[in-house]
C-alpha atoms as a PDB file:
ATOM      1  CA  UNK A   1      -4.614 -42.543  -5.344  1.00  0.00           C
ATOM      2  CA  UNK A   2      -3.118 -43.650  -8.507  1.00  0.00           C
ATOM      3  CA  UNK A   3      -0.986 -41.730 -10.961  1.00  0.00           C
ATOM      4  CA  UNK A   4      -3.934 -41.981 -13.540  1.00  0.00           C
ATOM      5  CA  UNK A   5      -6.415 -40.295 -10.760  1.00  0.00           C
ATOM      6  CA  UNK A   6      -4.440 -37.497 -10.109  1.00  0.00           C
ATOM      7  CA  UNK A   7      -3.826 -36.731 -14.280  1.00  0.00           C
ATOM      8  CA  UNK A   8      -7.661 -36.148 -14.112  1.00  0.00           C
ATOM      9  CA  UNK A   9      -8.516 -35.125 -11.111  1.00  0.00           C
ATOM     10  CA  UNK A  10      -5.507 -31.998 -10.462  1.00  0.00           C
ATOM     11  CA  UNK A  11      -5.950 -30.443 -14.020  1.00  0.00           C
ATOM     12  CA  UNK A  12     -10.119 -30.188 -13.701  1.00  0.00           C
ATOM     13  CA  UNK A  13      -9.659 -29.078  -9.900  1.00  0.00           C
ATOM     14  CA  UNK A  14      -7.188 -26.757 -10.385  1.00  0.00           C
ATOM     15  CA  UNK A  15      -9.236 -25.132 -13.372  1.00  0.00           C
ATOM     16  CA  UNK A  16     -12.190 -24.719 -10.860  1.00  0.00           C
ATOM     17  CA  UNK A  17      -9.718 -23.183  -8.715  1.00  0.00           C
ATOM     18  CA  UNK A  18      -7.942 -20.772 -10.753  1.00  0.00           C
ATOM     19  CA  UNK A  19     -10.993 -19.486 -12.534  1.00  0.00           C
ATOM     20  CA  UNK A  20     -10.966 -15.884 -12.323  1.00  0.00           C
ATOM     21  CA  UNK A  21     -13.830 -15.377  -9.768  1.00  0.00           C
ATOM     22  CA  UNK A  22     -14.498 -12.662  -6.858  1.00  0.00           C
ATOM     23  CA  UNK A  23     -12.043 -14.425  -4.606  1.00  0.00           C
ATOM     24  CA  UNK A  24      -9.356 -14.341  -6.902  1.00  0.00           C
ATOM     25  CA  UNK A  25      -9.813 -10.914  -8.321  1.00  0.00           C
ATOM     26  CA  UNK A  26     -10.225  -9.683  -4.918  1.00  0.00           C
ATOM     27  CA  UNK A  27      -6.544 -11.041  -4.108  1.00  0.00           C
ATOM     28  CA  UNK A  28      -5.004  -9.469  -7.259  1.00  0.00           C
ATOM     29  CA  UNK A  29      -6.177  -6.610  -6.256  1.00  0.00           C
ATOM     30  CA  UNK A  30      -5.287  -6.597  -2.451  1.00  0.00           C
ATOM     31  CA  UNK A  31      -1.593  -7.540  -3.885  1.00  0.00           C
ATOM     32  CA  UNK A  32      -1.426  -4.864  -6.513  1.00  0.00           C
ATOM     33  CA  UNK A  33      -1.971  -2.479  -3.614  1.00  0.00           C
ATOM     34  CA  UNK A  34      -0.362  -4.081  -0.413  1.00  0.00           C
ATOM     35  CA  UNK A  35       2.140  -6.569  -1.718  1.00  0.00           C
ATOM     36  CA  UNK A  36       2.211 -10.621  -1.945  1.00  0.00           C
ATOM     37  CA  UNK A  37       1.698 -11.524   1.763  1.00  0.00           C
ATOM     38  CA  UNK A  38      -1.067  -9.591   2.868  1.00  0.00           C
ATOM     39  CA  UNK A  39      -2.875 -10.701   0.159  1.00  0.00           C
ATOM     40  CA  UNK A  40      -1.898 -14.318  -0.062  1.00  0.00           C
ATOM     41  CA  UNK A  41      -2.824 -14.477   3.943  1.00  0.00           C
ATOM     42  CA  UNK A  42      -5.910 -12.129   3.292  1.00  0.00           C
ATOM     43  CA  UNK A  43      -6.633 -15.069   0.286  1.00  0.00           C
ATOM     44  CA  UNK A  44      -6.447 -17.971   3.048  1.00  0.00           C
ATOM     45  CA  UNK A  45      -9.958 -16.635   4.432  1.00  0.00           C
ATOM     46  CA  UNK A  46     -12.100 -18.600   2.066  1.00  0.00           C
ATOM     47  CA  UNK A  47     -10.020 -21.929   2.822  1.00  0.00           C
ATOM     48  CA  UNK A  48     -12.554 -22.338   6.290  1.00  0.00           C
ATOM     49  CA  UNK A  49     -15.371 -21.348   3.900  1.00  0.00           C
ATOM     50  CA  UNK A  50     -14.699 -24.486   1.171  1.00  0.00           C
ATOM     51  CA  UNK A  51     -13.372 -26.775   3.939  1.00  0.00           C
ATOM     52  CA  UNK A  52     -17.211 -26.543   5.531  1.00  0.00           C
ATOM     53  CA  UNK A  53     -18.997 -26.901   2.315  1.00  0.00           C
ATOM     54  CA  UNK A  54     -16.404 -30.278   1.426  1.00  0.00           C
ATOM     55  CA  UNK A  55     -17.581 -31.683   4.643  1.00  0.00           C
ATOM     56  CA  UNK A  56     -21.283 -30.906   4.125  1.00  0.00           C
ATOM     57  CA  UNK A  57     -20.871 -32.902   0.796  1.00  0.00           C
ATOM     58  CA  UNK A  58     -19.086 -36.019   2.283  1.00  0.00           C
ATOM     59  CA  UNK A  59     -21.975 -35.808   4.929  1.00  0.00           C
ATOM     60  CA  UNK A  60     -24.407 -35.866   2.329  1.00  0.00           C
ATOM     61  CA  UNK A  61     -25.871 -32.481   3.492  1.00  0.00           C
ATOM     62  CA  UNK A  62     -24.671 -30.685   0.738  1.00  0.00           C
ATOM     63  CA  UNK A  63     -27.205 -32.018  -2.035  1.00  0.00           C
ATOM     64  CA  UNK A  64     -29.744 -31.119   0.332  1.00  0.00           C
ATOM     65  CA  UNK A  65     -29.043 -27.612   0.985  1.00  0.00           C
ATOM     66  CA  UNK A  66     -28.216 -27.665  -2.855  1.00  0.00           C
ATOM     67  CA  UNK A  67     -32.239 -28.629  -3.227  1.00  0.00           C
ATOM     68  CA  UNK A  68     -33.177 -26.327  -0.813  1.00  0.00           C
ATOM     69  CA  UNK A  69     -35.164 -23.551  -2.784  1.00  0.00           C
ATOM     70  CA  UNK A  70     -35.326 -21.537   0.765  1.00  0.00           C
ATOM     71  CA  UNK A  71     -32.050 -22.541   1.941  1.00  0.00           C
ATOM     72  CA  UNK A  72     -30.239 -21.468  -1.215  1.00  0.00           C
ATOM     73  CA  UNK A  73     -32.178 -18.463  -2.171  1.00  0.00           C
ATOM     74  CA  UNK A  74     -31.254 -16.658   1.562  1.00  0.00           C
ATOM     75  CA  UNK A  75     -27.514 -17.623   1.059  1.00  0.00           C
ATOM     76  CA  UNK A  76     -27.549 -16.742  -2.309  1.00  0.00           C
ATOM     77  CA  UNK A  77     -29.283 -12.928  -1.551  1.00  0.00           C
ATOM     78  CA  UNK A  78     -26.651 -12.620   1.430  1.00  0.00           C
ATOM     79  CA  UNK A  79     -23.829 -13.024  -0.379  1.00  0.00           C
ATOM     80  CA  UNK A  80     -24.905 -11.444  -3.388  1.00  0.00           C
ATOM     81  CA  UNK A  81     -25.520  -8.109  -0.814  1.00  0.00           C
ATOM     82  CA  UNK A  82     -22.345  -8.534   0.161  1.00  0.00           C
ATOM     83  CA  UNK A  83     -20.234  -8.697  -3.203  1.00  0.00           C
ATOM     84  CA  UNK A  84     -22.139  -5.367  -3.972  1.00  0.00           C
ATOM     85  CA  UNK A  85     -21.107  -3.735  -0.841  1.00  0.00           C
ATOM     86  CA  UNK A  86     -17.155  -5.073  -1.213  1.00  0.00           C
ATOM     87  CA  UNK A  87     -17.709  -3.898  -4.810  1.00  0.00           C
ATOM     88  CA  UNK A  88     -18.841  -0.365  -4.360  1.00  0.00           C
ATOM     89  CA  UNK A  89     -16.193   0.181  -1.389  1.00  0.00           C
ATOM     90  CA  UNK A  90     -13.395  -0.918  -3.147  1.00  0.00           C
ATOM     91  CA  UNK A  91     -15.134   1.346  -6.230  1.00  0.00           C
ATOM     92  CA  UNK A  92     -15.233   4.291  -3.968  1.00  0.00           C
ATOM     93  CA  UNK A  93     -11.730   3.861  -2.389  1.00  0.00           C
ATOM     94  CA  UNK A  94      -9.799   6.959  -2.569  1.00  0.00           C
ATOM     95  CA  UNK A  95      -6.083   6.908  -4.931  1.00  0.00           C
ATOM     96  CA  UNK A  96      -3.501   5.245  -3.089  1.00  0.00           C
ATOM     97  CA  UNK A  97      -1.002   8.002  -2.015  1.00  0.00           C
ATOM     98  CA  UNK A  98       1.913   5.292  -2.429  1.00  0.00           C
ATOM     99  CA  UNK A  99       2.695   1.443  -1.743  1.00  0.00           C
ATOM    100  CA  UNK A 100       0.617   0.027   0.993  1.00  0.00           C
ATOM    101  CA  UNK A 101      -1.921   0.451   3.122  1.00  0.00           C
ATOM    102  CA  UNK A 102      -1.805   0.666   7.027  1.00  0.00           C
ATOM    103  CA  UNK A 103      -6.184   1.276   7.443  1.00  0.00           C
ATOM    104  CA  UNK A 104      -7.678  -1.182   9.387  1.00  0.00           C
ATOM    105  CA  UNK A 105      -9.107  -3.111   5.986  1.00  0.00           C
ATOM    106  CA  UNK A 106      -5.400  -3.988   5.186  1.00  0.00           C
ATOM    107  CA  UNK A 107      -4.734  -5.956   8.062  1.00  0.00           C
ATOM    108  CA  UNK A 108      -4.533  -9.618   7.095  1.00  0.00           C
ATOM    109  CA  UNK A 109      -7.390 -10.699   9.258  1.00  0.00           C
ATOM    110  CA  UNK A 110      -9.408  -8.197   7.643  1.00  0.00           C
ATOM    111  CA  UNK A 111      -8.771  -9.088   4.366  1.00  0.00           C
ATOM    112  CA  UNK A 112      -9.271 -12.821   5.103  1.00  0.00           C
ATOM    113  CA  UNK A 113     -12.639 -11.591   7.027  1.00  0.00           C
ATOM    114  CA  UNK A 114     -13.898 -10.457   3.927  1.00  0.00           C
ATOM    115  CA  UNK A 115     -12.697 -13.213   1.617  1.00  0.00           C
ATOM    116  CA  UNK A 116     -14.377 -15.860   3.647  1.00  0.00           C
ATOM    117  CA  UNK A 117     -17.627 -13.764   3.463  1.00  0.00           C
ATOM    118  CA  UNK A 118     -17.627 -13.827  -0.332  1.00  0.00           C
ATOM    119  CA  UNK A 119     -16.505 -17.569  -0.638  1.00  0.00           C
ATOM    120  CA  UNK A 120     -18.950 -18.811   2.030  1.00  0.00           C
ATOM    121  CA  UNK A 121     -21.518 -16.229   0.652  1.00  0.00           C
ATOM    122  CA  UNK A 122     -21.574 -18.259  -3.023  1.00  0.00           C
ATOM    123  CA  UNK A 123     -23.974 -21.140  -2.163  1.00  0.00           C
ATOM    124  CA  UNK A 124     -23.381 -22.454  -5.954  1.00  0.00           C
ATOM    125  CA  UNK A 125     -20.180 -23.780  -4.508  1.00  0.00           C
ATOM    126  CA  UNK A 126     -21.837 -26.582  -2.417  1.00  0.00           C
ATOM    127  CA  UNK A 127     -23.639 -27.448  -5.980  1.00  0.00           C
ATOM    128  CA  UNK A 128     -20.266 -27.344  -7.660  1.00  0.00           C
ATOM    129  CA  UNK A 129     -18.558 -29.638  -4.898  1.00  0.00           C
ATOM    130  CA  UNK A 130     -21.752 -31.623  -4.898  1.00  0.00           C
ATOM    131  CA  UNK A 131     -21.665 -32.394  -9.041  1.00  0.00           C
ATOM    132  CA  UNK A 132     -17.590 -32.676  -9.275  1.00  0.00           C
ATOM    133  CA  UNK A 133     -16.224 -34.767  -6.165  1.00  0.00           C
ATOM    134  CA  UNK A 134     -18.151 -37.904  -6.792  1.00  0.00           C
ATOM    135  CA  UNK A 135     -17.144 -37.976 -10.216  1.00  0.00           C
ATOM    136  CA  UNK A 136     -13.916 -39.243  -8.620  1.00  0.00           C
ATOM    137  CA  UNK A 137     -14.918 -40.995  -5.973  1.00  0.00           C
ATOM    138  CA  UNK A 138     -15.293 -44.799  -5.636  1.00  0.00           C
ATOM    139  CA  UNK A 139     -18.616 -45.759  -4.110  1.00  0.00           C
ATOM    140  CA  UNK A 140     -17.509 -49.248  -3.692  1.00  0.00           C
ATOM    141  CA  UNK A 141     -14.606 -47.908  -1.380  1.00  0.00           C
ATOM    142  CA  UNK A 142     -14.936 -46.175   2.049  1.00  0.00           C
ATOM    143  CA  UNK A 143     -16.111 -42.485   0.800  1.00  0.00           C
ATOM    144  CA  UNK A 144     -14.886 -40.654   3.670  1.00  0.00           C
ATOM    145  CA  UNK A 145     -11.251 -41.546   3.543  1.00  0.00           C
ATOM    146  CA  UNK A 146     -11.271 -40.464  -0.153  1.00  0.00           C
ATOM    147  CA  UNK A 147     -13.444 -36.961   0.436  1.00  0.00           C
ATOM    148  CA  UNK A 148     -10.917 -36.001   2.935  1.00  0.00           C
ATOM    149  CA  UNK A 149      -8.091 -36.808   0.408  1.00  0.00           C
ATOM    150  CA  UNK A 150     -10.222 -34.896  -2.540  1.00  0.00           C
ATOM    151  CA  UNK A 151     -10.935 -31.789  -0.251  1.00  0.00           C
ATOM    152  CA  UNK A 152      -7.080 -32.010   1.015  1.00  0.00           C
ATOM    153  CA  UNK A 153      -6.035 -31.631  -2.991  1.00  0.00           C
ATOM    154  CA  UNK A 154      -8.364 -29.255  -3.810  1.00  0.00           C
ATOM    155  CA  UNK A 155      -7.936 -26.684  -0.381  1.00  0.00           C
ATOM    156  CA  UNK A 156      -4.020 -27.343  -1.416  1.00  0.00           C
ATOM    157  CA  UNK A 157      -4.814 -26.325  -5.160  1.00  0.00           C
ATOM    158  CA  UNK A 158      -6.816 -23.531  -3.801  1.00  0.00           C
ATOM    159  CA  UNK A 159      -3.698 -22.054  -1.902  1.00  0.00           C
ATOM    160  CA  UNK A 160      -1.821 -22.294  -5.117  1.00  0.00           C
ATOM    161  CA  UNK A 161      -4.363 -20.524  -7.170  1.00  0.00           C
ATOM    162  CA  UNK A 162      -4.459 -17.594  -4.172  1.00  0.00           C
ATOM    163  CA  UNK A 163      -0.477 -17.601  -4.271  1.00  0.00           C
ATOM    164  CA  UNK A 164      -1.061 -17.135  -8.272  1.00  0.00           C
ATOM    165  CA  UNK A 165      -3.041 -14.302  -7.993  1.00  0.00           C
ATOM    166  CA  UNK A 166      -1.330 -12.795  -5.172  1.00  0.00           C
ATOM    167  CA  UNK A 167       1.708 -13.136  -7.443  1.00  0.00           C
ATOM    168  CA  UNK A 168       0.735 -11.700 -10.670  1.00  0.00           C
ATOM    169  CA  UNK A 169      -0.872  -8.385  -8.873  1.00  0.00           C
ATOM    170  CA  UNK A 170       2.176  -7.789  -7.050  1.00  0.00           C
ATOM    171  CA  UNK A 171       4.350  -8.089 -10.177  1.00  0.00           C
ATOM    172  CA  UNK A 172       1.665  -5.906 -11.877  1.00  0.00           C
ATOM    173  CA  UNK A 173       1.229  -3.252  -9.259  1.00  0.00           C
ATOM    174  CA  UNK A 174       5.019  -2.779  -9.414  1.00  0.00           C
ATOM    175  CA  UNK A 175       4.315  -1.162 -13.168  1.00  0.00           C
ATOM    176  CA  UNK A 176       1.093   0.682 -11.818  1.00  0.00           C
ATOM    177  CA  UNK A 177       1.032   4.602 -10.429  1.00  0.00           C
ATOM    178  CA  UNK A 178      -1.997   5.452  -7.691  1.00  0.00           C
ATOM    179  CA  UNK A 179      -4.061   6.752 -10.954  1.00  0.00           C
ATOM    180  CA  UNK A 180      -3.773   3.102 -12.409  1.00  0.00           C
ATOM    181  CA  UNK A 181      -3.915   1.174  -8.576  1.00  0.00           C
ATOM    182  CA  UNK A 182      -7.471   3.069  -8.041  1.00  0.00           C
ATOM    183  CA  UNK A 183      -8.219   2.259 -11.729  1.00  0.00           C
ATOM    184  CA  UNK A 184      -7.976  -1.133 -11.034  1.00  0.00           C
ATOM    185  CA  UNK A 185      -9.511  -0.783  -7.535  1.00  0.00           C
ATOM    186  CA  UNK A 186     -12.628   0.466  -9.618  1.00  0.00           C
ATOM    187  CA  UNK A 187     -12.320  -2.718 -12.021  1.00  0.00           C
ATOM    188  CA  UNK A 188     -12.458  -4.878  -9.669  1.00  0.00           C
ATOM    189  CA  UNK A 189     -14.947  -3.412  -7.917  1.00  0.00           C
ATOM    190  CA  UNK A 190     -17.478  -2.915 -10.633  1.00  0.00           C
ATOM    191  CA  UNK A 191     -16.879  -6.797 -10.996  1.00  0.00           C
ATOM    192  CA  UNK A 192     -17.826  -7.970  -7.836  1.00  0.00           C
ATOM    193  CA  UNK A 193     -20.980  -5.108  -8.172  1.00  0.00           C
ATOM    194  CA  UNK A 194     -21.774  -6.804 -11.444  1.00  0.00           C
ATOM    195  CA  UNK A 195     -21.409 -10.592 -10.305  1.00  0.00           C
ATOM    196  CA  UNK A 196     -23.379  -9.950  -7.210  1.00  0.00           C
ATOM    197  CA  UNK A 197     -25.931  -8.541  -9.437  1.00  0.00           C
ATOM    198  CA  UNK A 198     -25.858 -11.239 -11.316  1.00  0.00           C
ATOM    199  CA  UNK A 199     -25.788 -13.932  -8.685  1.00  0.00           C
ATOM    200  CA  UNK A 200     -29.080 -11.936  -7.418  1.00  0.00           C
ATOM    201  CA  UNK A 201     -30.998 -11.646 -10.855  1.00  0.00           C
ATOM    202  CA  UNK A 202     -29.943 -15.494 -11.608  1.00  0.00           C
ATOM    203  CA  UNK A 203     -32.919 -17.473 -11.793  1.00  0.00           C
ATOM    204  CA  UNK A 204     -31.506 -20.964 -12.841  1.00  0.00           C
ATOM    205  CA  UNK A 205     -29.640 -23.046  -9.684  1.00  0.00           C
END
């Protein structure tokens, strides 16, 4: 990898990875209510999720499942069901009484259950890995050696962009009283209802 790779490729990855999507919002939120670990670990769960769908692409699979009308219409129904369901839960979570949370859904491998659900539940994210790793990949080189280094940078991006998030809501939930934590319990809620709405109603691929 050479210094003028990596000034293209980190910027544009870490932009994919920092959008503010489900996953993301999801671990502001879990922060903003249980503090920067649980949420960061919680955040790890869709790390197993991306790391299958990188090595689908370098097996070639992924452009296949990606033209799969059936294929992609099932995995794109499941996981919108489920963003609705994480949605209206987290929308009908009662006020937070104080800091934390000791339910079973705040346990880290509950939050990381769920986050893998939503990542691997987003079949546009095989189409995504599909149309952006070979733009920096060298087809006159071995391609395997250089998808394991591209999905090594990007699942080490990805832990930066959870340990963002996970960051920023814990510095904002410091500031917020249980009125404001379940306001912004609702507000992220109604955006993963609305997104898996809208990953449902989307007709285009």
């Amino acid at each position: 990898m050479t210094p003028g790779f990596l000034a293209l490729f980190l910027p544009a990855c870490f932009a994919l990875n920092a959008a503010p999507g489900p996953n993301n919002l999801l671990a502001f939120a879990n922060a903003s209510r249980l503090g920067f670990w649980p949420a960061l670990l919680g955040g790890m769960g869709r790390l197993p999720a991306f790391t299958a769908m990188i090595a689908l692409v370098a097996l070639g699979l992924g452009a296949l499942l990606a033209a799969s009308e059936t294929a992609f219409t099932a995995v794109k129904y499941a996981g919108a069901a489920y963003l609705v369901y994480v949605g209206w839960k987290l929308w009908r979570a009662p006020a937070p009484a104080g800091a934390g949370d000791t339910g079973h859904e705040a346990r880290p491998f509950a939050l990381a259950r769920r986050d893998f659900l939503i990542a691997i539940g987003n079949p546009k994210a095989i189409a995504i890995f599909t149309a952006f790793f070979p733009q920096f990949v060298d087809f006159t080189q071995p391609v395997g050696a250089q998808f394991l280094v591209l999905g090594a940078l990007f699942l080490a991006l990805e832990l930066g962009a959870v340990a963002l998030y996970a960051g920023m809501g814990r510095l904002t939930g410091g500031f917020l009283t249980p009125l404001r934590l379940h306001r912004l319990n609702r507000g992220v809620g109604g955006f993963l209802i609305f997104s898996g709405l809208a990953m449902a109603l989307d007709r285009g691929r």
